[in-house]
Protein backbone atom coordinates (compact mmCIF):
# COMPACT_ATOMS: atom_id res chain seq x y z
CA UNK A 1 -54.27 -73.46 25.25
CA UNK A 2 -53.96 -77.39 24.98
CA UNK A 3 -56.67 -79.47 24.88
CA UNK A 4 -56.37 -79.88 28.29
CA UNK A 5 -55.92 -76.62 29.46
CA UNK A 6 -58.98 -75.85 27.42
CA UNK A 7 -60.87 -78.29 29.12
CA UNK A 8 -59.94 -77.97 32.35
CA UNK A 9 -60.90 -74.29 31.91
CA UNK A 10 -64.46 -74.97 31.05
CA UNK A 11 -64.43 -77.81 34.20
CA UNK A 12 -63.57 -75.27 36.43
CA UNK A 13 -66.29 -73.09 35.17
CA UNK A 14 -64.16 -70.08 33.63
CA UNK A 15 -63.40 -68.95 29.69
CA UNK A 16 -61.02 -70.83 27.67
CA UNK A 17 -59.46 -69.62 24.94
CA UNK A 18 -62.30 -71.20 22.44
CA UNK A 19 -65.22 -73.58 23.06
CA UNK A 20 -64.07 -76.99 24.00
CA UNK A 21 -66.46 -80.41 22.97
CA UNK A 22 -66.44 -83.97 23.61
CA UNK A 23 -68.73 -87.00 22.57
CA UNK A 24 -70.67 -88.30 25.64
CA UNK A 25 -68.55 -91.32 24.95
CA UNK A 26 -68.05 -93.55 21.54
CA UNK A 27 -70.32 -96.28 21.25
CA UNK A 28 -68.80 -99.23 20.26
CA UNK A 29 -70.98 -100.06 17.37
CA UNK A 30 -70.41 -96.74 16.03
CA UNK A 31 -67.21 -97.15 16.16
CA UNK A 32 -66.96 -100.59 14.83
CA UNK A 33 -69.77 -100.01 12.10
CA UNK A 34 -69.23 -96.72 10.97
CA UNK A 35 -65.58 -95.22 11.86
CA UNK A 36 -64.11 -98.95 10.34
CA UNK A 37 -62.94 -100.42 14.26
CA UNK A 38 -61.25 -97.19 15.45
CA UNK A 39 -60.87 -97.03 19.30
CA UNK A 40 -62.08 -93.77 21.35
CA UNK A 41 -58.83 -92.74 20.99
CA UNK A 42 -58.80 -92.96 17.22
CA UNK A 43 -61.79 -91.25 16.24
CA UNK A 44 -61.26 -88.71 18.42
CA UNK A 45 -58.25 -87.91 16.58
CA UNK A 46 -59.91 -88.25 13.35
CA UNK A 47 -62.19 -85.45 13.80
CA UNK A 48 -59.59 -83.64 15.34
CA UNK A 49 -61.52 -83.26 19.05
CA UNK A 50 -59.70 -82.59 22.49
CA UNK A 51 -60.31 -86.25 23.61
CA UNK A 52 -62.36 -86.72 26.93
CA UNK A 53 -61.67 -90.05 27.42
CA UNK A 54 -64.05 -92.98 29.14
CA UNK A 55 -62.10 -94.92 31.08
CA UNK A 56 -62.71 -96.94 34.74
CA UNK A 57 -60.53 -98.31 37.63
CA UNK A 58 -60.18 -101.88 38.22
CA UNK A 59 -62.40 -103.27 41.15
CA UNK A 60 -60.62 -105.47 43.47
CA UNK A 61 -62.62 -107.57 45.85
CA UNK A 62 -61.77 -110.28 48.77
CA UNK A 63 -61.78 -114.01 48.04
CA UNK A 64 -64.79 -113.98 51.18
CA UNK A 65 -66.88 -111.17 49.86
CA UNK A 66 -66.75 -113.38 46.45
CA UNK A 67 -67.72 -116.40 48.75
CA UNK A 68 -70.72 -115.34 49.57
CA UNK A 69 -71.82 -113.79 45.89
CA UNK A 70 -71.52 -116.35 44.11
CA UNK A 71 -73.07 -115.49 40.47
CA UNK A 72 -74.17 -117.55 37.62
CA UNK A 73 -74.05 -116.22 34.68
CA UNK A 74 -75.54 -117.43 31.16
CA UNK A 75 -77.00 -116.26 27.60
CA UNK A 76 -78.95 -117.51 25.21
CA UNK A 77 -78.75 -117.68 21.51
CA UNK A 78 -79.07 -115.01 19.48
CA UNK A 79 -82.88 -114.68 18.58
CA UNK A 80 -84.56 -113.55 15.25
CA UNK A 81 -83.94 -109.86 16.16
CA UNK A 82 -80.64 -109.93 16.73
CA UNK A 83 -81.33 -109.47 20.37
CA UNK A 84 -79.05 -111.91 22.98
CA UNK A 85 -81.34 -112.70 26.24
CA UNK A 86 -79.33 -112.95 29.82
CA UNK A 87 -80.04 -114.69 33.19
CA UNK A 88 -77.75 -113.50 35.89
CA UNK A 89 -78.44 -115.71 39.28
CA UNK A 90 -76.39 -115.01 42.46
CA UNK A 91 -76.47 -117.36 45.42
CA UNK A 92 -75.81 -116.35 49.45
CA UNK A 93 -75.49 -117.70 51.90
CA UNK A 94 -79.32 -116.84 53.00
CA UNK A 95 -80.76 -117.48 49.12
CA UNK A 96 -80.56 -116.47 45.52
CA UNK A 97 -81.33 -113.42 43.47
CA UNK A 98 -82.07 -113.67 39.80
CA UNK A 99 -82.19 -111.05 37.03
CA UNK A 100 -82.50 -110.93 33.46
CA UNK A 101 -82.32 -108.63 30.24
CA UNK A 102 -81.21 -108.62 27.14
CA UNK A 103 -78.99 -106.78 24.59
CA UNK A 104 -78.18 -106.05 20.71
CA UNK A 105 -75.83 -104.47 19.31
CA UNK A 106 -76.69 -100.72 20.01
CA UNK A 107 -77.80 -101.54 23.79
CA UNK A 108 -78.88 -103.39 26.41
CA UNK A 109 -81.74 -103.18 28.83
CA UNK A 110 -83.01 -104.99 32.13
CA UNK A 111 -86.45 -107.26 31.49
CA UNK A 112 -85.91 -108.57 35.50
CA UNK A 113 -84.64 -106.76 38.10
CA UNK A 114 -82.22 -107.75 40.76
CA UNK A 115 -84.08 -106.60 43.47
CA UNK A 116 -87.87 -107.56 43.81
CA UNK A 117 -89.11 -107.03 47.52
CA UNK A 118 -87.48 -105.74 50.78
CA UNK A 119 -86.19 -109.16 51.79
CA UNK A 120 -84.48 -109.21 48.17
CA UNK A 121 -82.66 -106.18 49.08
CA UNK A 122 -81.72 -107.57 52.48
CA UNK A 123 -80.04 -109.69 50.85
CA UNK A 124 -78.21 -107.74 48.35
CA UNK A 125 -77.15 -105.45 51.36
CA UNK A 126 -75.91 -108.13 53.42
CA UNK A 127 -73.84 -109.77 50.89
CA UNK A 128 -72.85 -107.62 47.93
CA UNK A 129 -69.21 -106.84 47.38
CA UNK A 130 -67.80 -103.63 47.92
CA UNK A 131 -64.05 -103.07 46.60
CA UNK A 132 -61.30 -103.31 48.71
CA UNK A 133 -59.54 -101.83 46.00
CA UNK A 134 -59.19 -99.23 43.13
CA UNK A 135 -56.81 -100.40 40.56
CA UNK A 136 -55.97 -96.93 38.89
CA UNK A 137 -53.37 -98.24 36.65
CA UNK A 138 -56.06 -98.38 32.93
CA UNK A 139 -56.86 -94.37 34.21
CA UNK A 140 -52.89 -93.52 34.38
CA UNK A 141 -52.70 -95.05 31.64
CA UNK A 142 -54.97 -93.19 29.86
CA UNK A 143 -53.82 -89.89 30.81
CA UNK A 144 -50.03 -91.08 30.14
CA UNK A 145 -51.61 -91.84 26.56
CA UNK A 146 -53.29 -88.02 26.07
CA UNK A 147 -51.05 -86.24 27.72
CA UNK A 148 -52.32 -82.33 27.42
CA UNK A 149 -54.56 -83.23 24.61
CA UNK A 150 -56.92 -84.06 26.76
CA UNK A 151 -59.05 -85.73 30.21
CA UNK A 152 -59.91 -89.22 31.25
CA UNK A 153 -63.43 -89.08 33.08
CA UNK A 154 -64.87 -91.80 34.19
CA UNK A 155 -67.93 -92.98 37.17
CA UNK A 156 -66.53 -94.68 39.97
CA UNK A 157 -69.56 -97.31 41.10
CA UNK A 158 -69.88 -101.00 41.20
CA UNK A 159 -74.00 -100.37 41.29
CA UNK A 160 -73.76 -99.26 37.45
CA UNK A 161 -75.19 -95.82 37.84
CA UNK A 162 -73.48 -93.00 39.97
CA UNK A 163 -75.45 -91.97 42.66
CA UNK A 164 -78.00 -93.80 45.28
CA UNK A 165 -81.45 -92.96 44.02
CA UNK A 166 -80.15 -93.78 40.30
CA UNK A 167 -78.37 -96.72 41.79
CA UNK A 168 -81.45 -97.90 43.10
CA UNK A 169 -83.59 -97.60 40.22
CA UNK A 170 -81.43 -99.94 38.37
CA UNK A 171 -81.68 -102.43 41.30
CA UNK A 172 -85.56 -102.17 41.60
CA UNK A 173 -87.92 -101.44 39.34
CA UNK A 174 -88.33 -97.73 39.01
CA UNK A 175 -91.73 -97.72 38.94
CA UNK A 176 -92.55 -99.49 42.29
CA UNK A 177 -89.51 -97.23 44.04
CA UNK A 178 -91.59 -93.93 43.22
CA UNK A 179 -94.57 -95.82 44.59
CA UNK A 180 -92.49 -96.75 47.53
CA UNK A 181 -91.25 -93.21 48.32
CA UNK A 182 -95.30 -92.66 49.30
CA UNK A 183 -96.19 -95.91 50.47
CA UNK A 184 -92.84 -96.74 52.42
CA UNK A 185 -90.39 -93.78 52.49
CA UNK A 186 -88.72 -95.19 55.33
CA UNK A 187 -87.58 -98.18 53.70
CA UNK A 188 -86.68 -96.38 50.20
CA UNK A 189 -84.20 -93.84 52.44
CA UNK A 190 -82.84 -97.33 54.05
CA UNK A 191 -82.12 -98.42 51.08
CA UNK A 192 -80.20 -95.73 49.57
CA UNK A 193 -78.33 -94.93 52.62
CA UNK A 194 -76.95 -98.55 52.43
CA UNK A 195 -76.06 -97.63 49.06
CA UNK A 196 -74.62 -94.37 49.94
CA UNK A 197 -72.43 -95.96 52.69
CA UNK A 198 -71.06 -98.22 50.39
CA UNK A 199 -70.10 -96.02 47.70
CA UNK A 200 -68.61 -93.93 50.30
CA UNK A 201 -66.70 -96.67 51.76
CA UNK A 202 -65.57 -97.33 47.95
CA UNK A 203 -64.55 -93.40 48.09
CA UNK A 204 -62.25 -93.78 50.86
CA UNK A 205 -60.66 -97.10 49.51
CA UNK A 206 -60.13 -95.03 46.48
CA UNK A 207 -57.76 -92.45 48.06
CA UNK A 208 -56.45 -89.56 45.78
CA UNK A 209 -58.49 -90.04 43.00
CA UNK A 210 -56.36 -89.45 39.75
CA UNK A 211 -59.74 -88.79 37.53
CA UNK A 212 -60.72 -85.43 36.08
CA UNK A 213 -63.78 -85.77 36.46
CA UNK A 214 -65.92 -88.41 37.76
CA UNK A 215 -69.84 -88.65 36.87
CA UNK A 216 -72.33 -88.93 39.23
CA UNK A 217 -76.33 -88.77 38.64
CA UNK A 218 -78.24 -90.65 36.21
CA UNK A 219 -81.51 -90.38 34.18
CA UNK A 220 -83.55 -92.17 37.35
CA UNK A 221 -83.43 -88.94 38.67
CA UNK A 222 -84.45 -86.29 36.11
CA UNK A 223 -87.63 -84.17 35.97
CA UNK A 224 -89.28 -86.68 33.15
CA UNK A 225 -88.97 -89.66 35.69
CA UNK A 226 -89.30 -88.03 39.77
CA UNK A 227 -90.52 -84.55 40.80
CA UNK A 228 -88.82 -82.68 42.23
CA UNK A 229 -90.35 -83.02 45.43
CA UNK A 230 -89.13 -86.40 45.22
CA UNK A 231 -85.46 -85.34 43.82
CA UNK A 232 -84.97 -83.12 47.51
CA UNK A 233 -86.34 -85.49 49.64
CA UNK A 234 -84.65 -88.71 47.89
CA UNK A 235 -81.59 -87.27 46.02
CA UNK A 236 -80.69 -84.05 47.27
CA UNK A 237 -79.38 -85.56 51.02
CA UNK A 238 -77.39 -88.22 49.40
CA UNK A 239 -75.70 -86.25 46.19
CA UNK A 240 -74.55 -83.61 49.04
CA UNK A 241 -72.69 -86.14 51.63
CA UNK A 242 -71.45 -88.30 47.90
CA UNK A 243 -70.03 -85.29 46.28
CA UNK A 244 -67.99 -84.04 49.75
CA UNK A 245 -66.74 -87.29 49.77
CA UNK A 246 -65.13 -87.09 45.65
CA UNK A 247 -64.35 -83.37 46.79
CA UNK A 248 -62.05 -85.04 49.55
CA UNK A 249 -60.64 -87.09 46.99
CA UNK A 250 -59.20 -84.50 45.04
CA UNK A 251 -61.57 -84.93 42.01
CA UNK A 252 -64.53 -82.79 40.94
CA UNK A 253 -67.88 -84.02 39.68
CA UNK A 254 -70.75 -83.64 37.10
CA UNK A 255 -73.93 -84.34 37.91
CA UNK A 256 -75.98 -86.30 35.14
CA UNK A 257 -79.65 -85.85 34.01
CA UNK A 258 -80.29 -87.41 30.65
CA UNK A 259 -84.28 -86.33 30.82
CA UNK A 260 -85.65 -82.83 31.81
CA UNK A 261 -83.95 -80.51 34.29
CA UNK A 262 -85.13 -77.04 34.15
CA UNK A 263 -87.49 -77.37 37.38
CA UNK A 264 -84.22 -79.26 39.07
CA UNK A 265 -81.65 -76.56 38.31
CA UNK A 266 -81.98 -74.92 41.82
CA UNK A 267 -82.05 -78.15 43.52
CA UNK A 268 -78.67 -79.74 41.49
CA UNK A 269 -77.02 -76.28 42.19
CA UNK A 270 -77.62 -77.53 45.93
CA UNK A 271 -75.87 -80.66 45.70
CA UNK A 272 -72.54 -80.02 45.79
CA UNK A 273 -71.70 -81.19 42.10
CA UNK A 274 -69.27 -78.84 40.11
CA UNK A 275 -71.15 -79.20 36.80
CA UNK A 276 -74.31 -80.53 35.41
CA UNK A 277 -75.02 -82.69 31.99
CA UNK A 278 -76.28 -83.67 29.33
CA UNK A 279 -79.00 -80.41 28.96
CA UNK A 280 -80.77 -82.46 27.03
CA UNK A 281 -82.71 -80.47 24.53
CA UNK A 282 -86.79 -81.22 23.51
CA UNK A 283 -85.66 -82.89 20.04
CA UNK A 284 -84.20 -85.55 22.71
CA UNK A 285 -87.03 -85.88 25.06
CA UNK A 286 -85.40 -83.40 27.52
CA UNK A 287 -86.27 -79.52 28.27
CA UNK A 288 -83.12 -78.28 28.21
CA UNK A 289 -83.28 -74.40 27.93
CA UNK A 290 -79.26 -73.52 27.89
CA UNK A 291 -79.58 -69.71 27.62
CA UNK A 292 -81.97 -70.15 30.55
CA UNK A 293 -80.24 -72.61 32.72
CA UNK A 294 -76.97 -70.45 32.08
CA UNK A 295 -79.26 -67.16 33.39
CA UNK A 296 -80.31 -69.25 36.34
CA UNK A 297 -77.15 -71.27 38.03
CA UNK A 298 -74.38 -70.82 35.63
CA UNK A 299 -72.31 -68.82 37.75
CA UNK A 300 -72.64 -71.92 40.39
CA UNK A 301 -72.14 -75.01 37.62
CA UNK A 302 -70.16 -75.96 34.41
CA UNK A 303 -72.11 -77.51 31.76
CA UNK A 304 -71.82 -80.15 29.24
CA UNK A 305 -74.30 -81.63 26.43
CA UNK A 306 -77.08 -79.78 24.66
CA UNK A 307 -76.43 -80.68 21.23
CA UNK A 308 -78.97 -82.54 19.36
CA UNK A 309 -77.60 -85.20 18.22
CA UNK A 310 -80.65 -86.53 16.38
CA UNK A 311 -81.44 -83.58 14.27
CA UNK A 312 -77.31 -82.93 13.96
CA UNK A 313 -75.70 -86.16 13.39
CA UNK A 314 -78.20 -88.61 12.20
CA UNK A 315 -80.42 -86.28 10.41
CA UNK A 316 -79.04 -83.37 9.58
CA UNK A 317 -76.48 -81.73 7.16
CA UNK A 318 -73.45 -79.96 7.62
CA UNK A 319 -74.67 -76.33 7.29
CA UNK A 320 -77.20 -77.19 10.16
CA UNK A 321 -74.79 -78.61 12.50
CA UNK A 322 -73.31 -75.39 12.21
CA UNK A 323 -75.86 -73.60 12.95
CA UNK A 324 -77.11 -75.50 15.95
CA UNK A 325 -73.31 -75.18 17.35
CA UNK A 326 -73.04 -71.22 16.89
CA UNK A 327 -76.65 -70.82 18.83
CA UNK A 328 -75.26 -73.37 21.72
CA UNK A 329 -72.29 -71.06 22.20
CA UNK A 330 -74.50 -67.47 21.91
CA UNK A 331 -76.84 -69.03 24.81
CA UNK A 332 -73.73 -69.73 27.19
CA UNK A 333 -71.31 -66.73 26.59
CA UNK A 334 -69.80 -66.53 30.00
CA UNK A 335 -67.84 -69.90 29.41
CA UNK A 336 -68.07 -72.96 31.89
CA UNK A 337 -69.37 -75.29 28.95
CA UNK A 338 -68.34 -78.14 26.78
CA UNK A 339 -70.55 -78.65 23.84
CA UNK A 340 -71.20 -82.66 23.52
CA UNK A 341 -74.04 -84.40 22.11
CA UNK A 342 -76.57 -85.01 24.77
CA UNK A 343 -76.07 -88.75 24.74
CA UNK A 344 -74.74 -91.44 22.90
CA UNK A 345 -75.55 -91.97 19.36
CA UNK A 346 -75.70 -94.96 17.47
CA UNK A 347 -75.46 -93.81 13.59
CA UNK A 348 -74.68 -90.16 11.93
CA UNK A 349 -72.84 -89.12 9.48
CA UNK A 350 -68.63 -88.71 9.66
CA UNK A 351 -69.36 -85.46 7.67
CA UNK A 352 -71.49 -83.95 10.17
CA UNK A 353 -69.47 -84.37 13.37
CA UNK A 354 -66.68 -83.29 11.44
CA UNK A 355 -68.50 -79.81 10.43
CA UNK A 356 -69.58 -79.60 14.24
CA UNK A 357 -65.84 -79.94 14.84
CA UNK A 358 -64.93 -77.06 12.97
CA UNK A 359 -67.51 -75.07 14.41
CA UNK A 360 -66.48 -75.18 17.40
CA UNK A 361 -63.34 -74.12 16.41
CA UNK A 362 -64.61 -70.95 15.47
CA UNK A 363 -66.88 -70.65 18.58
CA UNK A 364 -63.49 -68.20 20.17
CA UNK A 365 -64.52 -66.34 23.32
């Protein structure tokens, strides 16, 4: 099989011909720091994986939508700890909305958040700019690029997260939008329909949408953050109507929970996603159980993730990336999975991803 073929296989929840794997995406100051300014394209080639490469359409708005968001960036200087401090402030026509966070060179995080009150989000839902276009051209690109080596992936939303609750939770503090699903559920549904409309009027803007696979999800919504109560009642309705939409499009998605999972499985399996990631293991702060989760809803949804990337890449040695490969692949025989580390990673040793390489080369079905 090519690299494609391979992972196209596993996408569509069958057997390749061998275990595929991916990174869940080069970070930047990996690759800079580490792999000497390679791009994703590069280092995957220099540990000889079938790329699955990160890429995401140009957003085209209109010159009035613009009007009326008019934002105001700025940064500060570079403090003591090498961290760079951010104020973003947007003016409406109806007011402003401010929010703040910072970044170094791994990450960044949020220290303010956009939205602060229901009046906030009024005005965020009034006056936010949704694309009136896709530009696909850096995804065909991409694919021109790989050819059958590989896939381009990619999330297609302007709200930084792929699906509404996640969306949210970005947009207001996560904390006081679990407190709101008890105190004012009626609002917190208002709110992510809103954001479910417009990423479905995005969807249809979109047309045929030339992605393998597009990611949808996001930690906001595992098992270590909501309940799962909370996951059906605020997820569940608005994953289902987002993933017909993608399904219309002629794409297929995978549905991403970077915390624990294992009391969501039957729920996910619900929502109309064609595969499930990261399965983050308990080394990571997850639960996954991947000989479990495979028993449970394999037959239903592809996998991806469930390497420790910690205990593999950073800490490890070769011998024990090798064994913590082989026992991924005995726990999820039937196929359907791409073994990836279960999130990015910031150091680890060329050495060891290149013995989990070869691994998985052996790893033949």
């Amino acid at each position: 099989m090519t690299g494609r073929e391979r992972l196209l296989t596993a996408i569509n929840n069958q057997r390749p011909d061998r275990l595929p794997c991916q990174v869940h995406s080069w970070m930047s100051c990996y690759l800079k720091t580490v792999l000497n300014g390679m791009d994703q394209y590069q280092a995957y080639e220099h540990f000889g994986m079938d790329p699955v490469i990160y890429v995401r359409p140009e957003y085209e708005y209109s010159e009035k939508d613009l009007s009326n968001w008019n934002v105001s960036y700025r940064e500060a200087a570079i403090d003591a700890d090498g961290n760079t401090d951010w104020v973003n402030k947007i003016v409406t026509p109806e007011g402003e909305l401010t929010e703040k966070g910072s970044y170094n060179r791994f990450t960044g995080w949020i220290t303010e958040h956009l939205i602060k009150n229901e009046r906030d989000f009024e005005l965020w839902n009034r006056y936010v700019p949704v694309p009136e276009k896709l530009n696909w051209t850096p995804v065909l690109e991409a694919k021109k690029r790989i050819g059958e080596k590989g896939i381009v992936r990619s999330a297609i939303s302007f709200m930084r997260q792929g699906s509404p609750w996640q969306s949210f939770a970005v947009l207001y503090p996560i904390e006081d939008a679990i407190l709101a699903t008890y105190d004012n559920p009626d609002w917190v549904h208002f709110a992510l329909d809103s954001i479910l409309q417009k990423s479905l009027r995005m969807i249809e803007r979109a047309g045929k949408i030339p992605l393998d696979l597009v990611e949808t999800g996001g930690g906001a919504g595992s098992s270590t953050v909501i309940s799962p109560e909370l996951h059906k009642k605020f997820c569940l309705p608005y994953d289902q109507k987002q993933h017909e939409a993608l399904h219309a499009a002629d794409t297929q998605a995978v549905y991403h929970l970077c915390g624990g999972l294992m009391p969501l499985l039957d729920i996910v399996a619900e929502n109309g996603a064609d595969g499930l990631e990261t399965m983050t293991p308990p080394g990571m702060g997850g639960d996954c159980d991947l000989a479990e989760a495979d028993k449970r809803i394999g037959k239903k949804l592809f996998f991806i993730g469930g390497f420790d990337q910690n205990a593999g890449f950073e800490n490890g040695n070769p011998q024990l990336v090798r064994d913590m490969v082989f026992k991924l692949f005995r726990s999820c025989t039937h196929g359907g999975y791409i073994c990836s580390p279960s999130d990015h990673f910031f150091t680890g040793k060329p050495e060891n991803i290149r013995a989990f390489v070869e691994a998985i080369r052996e790893c033949i079905y």
